[in-house]
C-alpha atoms as a PDB file:
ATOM      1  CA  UNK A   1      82.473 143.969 127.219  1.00  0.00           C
ATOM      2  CA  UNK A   2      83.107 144.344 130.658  1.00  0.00           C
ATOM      3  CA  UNK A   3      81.127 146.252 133.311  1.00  0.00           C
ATOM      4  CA  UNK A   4      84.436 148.331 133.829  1.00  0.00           C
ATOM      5  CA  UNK A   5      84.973 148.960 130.302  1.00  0.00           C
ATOM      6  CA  UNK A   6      81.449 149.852 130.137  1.00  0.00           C
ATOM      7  CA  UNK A   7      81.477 151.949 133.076  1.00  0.00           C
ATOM      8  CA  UNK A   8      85.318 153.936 132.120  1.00  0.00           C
ATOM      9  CA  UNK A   9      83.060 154.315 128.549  1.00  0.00           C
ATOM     10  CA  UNK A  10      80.338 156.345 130.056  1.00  0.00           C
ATOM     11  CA  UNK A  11      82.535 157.872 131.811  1.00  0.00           C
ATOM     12  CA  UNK A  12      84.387 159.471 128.958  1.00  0.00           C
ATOM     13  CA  UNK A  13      81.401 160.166 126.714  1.00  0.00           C
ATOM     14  CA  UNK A  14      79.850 162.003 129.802  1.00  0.00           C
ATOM     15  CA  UNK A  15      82.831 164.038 131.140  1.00  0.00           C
ATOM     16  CA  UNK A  16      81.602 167.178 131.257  1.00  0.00           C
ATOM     17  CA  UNK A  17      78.170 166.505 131.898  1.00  0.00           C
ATOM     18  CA  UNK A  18      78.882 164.671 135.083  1.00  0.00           C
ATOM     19  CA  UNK A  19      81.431 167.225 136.459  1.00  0.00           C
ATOM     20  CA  UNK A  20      78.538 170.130 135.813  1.00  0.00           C
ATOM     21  CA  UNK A  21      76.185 167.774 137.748  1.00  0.00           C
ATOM     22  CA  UNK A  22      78.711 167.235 140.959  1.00  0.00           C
ATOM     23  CA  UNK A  23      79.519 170.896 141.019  1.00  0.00           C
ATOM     24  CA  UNK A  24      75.763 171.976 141.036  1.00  0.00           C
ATOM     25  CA  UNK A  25      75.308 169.423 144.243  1.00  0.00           C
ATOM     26  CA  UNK A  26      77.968 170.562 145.786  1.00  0.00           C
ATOM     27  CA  UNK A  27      77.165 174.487 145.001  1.00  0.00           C
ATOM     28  CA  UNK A  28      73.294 173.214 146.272  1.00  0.00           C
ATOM     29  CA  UNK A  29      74.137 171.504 149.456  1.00  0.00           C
ATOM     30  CA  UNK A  30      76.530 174.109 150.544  1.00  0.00           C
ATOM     31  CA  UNK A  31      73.858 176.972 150.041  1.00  0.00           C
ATOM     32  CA  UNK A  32      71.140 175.064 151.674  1.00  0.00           C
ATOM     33  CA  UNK A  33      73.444 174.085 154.563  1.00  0.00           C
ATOM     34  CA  UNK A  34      74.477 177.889 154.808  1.00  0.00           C
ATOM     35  CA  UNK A  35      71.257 179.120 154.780  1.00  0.00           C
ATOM     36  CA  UNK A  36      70.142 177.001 157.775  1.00  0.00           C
ATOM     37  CA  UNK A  37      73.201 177.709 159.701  1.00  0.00           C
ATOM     38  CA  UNK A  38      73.807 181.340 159.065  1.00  0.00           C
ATOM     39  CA  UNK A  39      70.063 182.750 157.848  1.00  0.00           C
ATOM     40  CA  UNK A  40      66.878 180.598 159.066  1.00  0.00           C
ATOM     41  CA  UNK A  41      66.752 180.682 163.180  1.00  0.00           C
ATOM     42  CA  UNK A  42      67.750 177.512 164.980  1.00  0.00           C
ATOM     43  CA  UNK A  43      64.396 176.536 165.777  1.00  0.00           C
ATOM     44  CA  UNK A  44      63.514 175.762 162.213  1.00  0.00           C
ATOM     45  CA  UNK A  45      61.343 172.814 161.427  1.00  0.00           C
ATOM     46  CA  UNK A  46      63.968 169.450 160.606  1.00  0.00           C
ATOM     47  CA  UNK A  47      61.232 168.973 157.628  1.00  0.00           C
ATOM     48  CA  UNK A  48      62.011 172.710 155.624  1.00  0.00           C
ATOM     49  CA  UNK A  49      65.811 171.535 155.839  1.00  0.00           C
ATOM     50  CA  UNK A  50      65.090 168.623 153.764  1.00  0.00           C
ATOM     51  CA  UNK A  51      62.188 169.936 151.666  1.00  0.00           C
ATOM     52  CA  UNK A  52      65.113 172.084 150.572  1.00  0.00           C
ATOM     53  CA  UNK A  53      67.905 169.822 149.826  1.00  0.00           C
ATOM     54  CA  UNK A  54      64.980 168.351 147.506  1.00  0.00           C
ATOM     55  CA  UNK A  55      64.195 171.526 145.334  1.00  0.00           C
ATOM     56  CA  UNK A  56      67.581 171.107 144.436  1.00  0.00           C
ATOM     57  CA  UNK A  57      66.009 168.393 141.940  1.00  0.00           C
ATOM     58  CA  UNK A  58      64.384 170.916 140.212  1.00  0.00           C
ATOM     59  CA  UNK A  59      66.550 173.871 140.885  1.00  0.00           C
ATOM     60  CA  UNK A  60      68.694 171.167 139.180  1.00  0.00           C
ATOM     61  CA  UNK A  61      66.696 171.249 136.011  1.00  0.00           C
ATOM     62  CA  UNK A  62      65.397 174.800 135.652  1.00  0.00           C
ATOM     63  CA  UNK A  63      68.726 176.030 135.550  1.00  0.00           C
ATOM     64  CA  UNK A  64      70.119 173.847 133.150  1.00  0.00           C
ATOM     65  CA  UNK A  65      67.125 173.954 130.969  1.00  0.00           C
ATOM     66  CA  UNK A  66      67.263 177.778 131.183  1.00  0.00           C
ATOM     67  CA  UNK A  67      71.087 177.611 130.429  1.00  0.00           C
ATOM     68  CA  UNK A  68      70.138 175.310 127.008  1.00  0.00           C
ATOM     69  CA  UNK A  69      67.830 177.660 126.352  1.00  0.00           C
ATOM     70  CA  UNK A  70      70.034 181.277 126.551  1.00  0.00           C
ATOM     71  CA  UNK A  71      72.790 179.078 124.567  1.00  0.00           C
ATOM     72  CA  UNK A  72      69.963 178.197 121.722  1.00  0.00           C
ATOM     73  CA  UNK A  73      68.843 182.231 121.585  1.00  0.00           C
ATOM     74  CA  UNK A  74      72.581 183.088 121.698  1.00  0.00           C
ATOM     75  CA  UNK A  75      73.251 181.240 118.196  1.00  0.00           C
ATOM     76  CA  UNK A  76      69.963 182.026 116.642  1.00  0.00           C
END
């Protein structure tokens, strides 16, 4: 097997899961960068930007651990 075949397989056994994941970076960076632009004044600290952009990691996982969690009480 291939590395592309391998690769297009992961791919379609992971569909959904990656398109969540690129949306919630997207939806992440966009907020953050907002935030700095529009709320924070422009003197802020380069470091708070970034230490930002990283609790996206686990913004990242709170909020889909939550979500697993409301769809497990949801079917109980």
């Amino acid at each position: 097997m291939s590395i592309v075949d391998r690769l297009r397989e992961h791919v379609e056994d992971n569909q959904r899961g990656m398109l969540y994941d690129l949306v919630f970076a997207l939806v992440w960076v966009a907020f953050v960068d907002a935030l700095f632009r529009f709320v924070f004044p422009p003197s802020y600290p380069e470091w708070a930007f970034y230490l930002f952009m990283l609790a996206g990691i686990p913004a990242y996982f709170g909020f889909f651990w939550s979500l697993k969690m409301a769809k497990a009480q949801q079917q109980e």
